[in-house]
C-alpha atoms as a PDB file:
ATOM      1  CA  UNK A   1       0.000   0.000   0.000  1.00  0.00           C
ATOM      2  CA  UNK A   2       1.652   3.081  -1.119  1.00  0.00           C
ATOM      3  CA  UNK A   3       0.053   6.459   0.299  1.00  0.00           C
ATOM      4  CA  UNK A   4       1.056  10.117  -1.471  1.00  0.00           C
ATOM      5  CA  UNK A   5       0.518  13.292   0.724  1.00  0.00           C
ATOM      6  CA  UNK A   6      -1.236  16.031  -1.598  1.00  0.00           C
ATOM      7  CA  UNK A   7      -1.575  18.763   1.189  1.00  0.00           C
ATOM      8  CA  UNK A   8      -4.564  19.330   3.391  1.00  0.00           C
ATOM      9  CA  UNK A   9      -6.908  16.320   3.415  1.00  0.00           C
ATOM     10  CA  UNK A  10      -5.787  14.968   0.330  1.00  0.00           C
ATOM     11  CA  UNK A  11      -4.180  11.583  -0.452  1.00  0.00           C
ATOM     12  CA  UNK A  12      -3.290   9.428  -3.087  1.00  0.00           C
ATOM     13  CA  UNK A  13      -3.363   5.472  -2.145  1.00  0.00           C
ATOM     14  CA  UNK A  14      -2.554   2.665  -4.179  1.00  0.00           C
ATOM     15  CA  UNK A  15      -3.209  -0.725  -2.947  1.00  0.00           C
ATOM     16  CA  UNK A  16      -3.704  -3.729  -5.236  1.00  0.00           C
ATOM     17  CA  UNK A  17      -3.369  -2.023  -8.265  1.00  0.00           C
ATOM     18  CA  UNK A  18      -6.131   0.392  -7.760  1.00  0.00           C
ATOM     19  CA  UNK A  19      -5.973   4.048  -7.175  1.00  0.00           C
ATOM     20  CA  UNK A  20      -8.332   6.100  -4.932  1.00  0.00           C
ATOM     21  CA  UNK A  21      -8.062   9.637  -4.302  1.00  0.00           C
ATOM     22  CA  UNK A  22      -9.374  10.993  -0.666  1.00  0.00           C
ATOM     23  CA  UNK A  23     -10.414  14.520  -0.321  1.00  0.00           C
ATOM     24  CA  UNK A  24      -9.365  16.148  -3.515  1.00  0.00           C
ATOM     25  CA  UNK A  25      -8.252  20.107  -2.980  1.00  0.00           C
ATOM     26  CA  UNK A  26      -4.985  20.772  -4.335  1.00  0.00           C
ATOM     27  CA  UNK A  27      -5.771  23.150  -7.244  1.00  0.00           C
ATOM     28  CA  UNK A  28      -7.420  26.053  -4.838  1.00  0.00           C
ATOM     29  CA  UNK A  29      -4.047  24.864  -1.924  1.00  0.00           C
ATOM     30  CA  UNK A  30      -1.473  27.354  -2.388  1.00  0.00           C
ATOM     31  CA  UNK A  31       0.870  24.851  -0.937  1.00  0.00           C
ATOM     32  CA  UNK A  32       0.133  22.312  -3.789  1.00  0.00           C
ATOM     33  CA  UNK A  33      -1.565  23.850  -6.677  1.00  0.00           C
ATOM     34  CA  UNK A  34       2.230  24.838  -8.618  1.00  0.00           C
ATOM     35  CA  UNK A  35       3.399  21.294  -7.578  1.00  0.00           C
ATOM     36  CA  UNK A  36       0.463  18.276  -8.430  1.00  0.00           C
ATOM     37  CA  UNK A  37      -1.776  18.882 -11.391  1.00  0.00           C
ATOM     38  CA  UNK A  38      -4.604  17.087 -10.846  1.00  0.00           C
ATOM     39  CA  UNK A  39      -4.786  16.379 -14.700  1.00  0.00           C
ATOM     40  CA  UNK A  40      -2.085  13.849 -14.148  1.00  0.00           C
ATOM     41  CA  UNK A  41      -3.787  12.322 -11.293  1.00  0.00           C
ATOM     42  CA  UNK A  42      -4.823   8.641 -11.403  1.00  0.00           C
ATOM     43  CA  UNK A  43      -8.248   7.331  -9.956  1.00  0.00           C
ATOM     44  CA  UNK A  44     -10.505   4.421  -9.741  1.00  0.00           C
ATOM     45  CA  UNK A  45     -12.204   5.488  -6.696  1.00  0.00           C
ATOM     46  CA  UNK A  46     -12.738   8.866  -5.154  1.00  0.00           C
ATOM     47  CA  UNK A  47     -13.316   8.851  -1.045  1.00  0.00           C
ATOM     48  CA  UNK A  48     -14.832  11.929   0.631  1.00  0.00           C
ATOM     49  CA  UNK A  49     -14.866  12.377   4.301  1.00  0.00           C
ATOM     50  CA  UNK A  50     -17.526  15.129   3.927  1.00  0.00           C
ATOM     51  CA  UNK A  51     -18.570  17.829   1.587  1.00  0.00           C
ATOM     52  CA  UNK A  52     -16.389  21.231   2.605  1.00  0.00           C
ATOM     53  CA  UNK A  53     -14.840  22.482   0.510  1.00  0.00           C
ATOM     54  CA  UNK A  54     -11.733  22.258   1.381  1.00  0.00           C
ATOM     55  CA  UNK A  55     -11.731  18.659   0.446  1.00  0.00           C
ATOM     56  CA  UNK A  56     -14.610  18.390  -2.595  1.00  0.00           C
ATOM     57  CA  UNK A  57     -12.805  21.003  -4.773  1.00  0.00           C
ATOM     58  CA  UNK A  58     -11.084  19.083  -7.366  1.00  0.00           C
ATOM     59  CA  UNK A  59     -13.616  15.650  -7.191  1.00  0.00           C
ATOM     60  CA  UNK A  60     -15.602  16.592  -9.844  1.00  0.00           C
ATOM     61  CA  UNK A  61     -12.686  17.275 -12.348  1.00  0.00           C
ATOM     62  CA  UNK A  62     -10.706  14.223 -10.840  1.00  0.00           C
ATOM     63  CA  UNK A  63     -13.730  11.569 -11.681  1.00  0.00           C
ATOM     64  CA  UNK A  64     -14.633  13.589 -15.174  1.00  0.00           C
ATOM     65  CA  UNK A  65     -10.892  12.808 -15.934  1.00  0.00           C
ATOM     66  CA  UNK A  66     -10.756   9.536 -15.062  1.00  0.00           C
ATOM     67  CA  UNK A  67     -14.499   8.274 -14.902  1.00  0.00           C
ATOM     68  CA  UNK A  68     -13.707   7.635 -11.153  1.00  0.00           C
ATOM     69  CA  UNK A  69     -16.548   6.040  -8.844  1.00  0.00           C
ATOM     70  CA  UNK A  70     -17.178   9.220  -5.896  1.00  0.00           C
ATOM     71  CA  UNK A  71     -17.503   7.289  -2.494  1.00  0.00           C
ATOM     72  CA  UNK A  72     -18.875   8.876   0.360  1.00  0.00           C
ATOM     73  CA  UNK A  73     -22.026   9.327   2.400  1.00  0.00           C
ATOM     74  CA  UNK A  74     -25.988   8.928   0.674  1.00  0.00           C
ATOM     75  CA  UNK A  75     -26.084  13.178   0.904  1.00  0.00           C
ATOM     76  CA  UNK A  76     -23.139  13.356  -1.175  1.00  0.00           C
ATOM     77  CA  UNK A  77     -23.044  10.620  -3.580  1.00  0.00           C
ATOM     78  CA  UNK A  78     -26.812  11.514  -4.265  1.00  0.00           C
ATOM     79  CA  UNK A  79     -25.140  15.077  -5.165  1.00  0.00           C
ATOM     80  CA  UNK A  80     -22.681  13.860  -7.288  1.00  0.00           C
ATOM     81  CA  UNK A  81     -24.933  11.301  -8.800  1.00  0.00           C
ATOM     82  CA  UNK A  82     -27.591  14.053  -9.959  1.00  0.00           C
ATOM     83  CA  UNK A  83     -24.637  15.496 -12.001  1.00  0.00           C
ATOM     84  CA  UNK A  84     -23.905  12.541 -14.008  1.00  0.00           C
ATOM     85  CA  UNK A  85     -20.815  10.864 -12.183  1.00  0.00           C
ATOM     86  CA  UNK A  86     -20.577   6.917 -11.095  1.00  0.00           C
ATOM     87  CA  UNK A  87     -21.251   7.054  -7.259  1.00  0.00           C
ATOM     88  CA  UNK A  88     -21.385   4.066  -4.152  1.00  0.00           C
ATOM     89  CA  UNK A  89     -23.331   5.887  -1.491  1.00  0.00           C
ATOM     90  CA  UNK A  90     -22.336   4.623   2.313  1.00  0.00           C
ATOM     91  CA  UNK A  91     -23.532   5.932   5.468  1.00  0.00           C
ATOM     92  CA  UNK A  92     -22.244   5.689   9.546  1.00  0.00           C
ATOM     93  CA  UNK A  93     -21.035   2.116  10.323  1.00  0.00           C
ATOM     94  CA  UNK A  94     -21.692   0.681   7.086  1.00  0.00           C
ATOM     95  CA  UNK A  95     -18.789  -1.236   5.219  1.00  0.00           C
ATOM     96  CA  UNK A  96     -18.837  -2.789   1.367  1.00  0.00           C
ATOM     97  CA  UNK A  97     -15.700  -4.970   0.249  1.00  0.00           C
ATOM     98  CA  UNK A  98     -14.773  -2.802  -2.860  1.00  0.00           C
ATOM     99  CA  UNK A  99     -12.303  -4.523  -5.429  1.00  0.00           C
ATOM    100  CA  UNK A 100      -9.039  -3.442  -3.354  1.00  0.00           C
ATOM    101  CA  UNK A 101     -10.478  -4.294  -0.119  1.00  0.00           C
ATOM    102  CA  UNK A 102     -12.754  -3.030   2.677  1.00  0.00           C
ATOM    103  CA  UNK A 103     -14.031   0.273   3.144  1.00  0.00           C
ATOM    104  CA  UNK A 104     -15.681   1.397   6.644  1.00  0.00           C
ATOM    105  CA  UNK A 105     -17.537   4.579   6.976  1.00  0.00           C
ATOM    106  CA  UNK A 106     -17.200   5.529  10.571  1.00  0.00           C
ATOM    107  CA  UNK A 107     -18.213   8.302  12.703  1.00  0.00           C
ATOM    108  CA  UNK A 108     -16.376  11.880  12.826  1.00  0.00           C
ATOM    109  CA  UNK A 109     -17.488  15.548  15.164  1.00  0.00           C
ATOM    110  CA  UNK A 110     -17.731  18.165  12.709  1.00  0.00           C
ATOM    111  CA  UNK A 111     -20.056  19.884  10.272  1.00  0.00           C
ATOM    112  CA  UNK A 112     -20.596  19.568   7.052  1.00  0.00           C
ATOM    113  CA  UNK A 113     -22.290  21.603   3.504  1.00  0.00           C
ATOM    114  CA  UNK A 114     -21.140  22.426  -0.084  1.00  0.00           C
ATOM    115  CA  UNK A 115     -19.742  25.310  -0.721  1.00  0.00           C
ATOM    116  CA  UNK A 116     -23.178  26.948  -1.696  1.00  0.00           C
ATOM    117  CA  UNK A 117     -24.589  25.832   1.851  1.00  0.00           C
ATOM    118  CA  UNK A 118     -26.230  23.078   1.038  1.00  0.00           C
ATOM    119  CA  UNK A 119     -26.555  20.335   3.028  1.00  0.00           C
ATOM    120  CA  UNK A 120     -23.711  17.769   3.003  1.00  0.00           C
ATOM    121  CA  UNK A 121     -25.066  14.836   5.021  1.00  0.00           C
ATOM    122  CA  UNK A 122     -22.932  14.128   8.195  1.00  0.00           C
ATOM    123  CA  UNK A 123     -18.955  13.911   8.379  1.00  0.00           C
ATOM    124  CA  UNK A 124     -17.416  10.572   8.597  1.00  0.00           C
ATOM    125  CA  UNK A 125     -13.682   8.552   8.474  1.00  0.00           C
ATOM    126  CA  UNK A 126     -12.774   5.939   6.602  1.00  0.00           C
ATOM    127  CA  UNK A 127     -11.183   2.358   7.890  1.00  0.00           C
ATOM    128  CA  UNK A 128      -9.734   0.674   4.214  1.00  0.00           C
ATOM    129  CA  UNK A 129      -8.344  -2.789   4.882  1.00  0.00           C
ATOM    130  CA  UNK A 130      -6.429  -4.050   1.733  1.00  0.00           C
ATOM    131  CA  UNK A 131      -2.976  -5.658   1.066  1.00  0.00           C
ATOM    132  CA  UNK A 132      -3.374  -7.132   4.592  1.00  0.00           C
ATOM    133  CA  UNK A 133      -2.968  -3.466   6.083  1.00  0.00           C
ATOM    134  CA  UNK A 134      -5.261  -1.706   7.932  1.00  0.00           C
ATOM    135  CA  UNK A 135      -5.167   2.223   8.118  1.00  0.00           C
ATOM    136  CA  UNK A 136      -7.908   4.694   8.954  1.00  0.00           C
ATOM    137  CA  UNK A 137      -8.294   8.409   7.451  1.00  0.00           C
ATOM    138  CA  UNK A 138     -10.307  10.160  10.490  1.00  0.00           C
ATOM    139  CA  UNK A 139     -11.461  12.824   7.881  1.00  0.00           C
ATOM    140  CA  UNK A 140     -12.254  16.265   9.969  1.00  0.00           C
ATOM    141  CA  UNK A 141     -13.094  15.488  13.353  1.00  0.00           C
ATOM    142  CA  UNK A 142     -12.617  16.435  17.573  1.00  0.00           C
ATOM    143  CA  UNK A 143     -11.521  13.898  19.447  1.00  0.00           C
ATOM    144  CA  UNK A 144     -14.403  11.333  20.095  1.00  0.00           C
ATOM    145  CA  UNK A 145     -14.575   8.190  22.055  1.00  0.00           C
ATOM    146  CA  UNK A 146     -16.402   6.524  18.989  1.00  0.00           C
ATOM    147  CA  UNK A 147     -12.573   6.022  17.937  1.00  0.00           C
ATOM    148  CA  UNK A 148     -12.127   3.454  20.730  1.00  0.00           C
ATOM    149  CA  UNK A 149     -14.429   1.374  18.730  1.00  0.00           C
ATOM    150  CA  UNK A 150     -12.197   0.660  15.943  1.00  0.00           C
ATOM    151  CA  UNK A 151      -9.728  -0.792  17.553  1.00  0.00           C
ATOM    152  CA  UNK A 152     -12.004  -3.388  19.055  1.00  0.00           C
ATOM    153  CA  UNK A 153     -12.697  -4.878  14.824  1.00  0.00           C
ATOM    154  CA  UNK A 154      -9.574  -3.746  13.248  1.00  0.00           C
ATOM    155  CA  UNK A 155      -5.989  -3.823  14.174  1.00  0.00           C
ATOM    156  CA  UNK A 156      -4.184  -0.624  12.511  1.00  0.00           C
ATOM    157  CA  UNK A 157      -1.135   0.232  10.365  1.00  0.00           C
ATOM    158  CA  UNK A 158      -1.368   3.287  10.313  1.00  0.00           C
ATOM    159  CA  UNK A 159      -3.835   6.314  11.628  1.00  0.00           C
ATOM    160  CA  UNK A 160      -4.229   9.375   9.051  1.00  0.00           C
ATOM    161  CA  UNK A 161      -5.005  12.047  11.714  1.00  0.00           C
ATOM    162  CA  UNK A 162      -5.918  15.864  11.572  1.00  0.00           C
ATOM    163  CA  UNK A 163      -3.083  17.595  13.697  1.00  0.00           C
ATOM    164  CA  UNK A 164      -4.155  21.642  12.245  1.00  0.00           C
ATOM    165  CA  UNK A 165      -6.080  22.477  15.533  1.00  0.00           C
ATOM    166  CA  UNK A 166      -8.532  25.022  15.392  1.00  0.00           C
ATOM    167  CA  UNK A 167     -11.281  23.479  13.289  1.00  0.00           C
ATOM    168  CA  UNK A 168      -9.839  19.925  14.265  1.00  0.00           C
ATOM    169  CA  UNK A 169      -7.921  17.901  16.800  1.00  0.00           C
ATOM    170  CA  UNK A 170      -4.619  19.450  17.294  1.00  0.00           C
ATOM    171  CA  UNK A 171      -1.733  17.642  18.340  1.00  0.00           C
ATOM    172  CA  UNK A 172      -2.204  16.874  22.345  1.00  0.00           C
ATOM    173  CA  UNK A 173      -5.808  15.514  21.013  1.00  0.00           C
ATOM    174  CA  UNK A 174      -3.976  13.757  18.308  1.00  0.00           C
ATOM    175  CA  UNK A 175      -2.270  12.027  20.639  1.00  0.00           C
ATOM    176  CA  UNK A 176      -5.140  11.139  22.679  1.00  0.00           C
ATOM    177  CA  UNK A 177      -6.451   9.850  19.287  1.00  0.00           C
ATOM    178  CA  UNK A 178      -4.093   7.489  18.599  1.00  0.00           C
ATOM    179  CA  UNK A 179      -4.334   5.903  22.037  1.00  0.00           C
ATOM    180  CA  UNK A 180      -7.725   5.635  21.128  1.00  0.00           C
ATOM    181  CA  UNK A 181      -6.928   4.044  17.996  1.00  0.00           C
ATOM    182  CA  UNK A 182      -4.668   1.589  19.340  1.00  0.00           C
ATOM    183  CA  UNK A 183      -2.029   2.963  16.454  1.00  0.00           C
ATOM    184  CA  UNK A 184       1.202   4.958  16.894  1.00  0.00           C
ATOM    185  CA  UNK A 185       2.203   5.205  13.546  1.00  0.00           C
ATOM    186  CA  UNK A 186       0.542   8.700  12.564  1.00  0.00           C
ATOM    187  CA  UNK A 187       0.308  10.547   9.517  1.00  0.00           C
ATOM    188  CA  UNK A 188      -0.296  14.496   9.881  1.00  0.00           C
ATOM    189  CA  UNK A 189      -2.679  16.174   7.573  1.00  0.00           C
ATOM    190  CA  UNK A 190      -4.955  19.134   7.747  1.00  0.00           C
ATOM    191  CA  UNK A 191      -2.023  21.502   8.799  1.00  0.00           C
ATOM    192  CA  UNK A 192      -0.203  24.952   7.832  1.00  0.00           C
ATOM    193  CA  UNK A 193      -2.907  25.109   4.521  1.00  0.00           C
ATOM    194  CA  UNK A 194      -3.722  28.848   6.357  1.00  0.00           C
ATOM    195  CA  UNK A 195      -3.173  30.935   8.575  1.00  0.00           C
ATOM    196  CA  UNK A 196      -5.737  29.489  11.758  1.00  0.00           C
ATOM    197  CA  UNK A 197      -4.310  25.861  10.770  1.00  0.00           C
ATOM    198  CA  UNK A 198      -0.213  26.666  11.072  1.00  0.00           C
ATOM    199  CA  UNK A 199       1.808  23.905  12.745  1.00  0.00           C
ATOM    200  CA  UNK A 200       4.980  24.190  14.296  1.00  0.00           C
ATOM    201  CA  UNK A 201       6.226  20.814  12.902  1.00  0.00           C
ATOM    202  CA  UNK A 202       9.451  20.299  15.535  1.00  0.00           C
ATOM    203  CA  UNK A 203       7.160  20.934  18.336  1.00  0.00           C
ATOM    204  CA  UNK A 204       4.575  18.569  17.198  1.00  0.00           C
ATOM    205  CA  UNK A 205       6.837  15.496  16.622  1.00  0.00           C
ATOM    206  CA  UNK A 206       8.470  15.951  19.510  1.00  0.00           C
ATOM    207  CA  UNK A 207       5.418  15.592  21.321  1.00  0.00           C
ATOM    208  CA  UNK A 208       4.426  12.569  19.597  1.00  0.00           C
ATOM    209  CA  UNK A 209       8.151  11.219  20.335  1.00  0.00           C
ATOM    210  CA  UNK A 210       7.718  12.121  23.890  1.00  0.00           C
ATOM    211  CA  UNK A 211       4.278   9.735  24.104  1.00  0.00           C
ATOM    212  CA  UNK A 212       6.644   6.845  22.477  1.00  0.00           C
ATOM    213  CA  UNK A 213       4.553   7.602  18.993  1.00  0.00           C
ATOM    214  CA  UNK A 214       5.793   8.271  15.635  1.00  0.00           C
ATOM    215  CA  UNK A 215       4.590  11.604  13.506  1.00  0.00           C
ATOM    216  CA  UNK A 216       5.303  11.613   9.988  1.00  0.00           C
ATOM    217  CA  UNK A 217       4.495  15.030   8.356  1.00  0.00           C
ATOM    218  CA  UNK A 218       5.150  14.427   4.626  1.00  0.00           C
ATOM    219  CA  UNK A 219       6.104  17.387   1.841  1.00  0.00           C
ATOM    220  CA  UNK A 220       3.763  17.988  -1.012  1.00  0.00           C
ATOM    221  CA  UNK A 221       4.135  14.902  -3.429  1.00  0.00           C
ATOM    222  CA  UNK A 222       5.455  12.938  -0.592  1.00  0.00           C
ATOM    223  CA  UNK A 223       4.893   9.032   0.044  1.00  0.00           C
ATOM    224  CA  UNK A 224       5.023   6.680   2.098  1.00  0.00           C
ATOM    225  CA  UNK A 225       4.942   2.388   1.607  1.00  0.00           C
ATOM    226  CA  UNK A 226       3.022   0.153   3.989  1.00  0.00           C
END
């Protein structure tokens, strides 16, 4: 399972030959729109954690390039569905084995609504099991004892956490988080896009390091192997 950091929310993962996309904004991220073009991005699957749009921006090009099948919960694959593109609608402890594995929608404290204000259903994560690795993307979210649960079905690789603060965890709920998860192998995201979301990066892996954890924070184009 290889996973590519995109900036933000956004993630590249290819795992038995398939490519999915999670939470496409990279053309409207001034951190990655000079360095990915999401022309050149391959997808067989598109995941969305929930409809801001800070991580819906580029979906609709993404799956009109590549005829892509948009994943998420019934509000927004129903919205995506009305506009012509191949959708699997899910919904809060629901999971479907997909052809690269299993997908769990699972539950996430936030909000959620396109960009126009309508309404976007409510936030999730995702749990993807495939290539005998287990990692979950916790999408937007506070802390929430719902993330014991996961723990208790899957074992983890790998937890995909938001570390920006602010609108999110930050890191000393991060941490929490993990213990929750049962998984200290974390991957940063939803960090230093703006202003309210800045990071100090040495301070926050030292913290992780200092609860016996490890933080990767990956550069634009980044990846990591599983």
């Amino acid at each position: 399972m290889k996973i590519t950091f995109y900036g933000q929310n956004s993630l590249a993962i290819e795992v038995s030959g398939t490519h999915i996309i999670i939470d496409p904004f990279i053309s409207g991220n001034p951190l990655s729109k000079d360095r990915v073009n999401i022309n050149d991005l391959k997808a067989d699957y598109i995941l969305l954690t929930h409809a801001h749009q800070d991580h819906i921006l580029d979906a609709e090009a993404i799956a009109s390039n590549t005829g892509a099948t948009i994943v998420s919960n019934y509000e927004i694959a129903t919205h995506y569905q009305e506009k012509g593109f191949n959708v699997h609608p899910m919904n809060h402890g629901g999971s479907w084995d997909f052809d690269f594995g299993r997908v769990k929608y699972v539950n996430a404290i936030h909000t959620s609504s396109f960009p126009d204000g309508s309404y976007g259903g409510q936030p999730g994560g995702f749990v993807i099991e495939g290539e005998r690795k287990n990692i979950y993307i916790a999408g937007d979210t506070a802390l929430c004892m719902d993330m014991k649960l996961i723990p208790m079905q899957t074992k983890l690789d790998l937890a995909i956490l938001p570390i920006g603060d602010n609108f999110t965890m930050g890191i000393d709920d991060a941490i929490l988080a993990s213990d929750f998860v049962a998984c200290d192998k974390i991957l940063g995201v939803h960090y230093d896009t703006f202003g309210y979301i800045e990071i100090d990066h040495e301070e926050a892996k030292k913290k992780f390091y200092d609860a016996n954890k490890d933080l990767m924070l990956l550069d634009i184009g980044e990846s990591i192997e599983l």
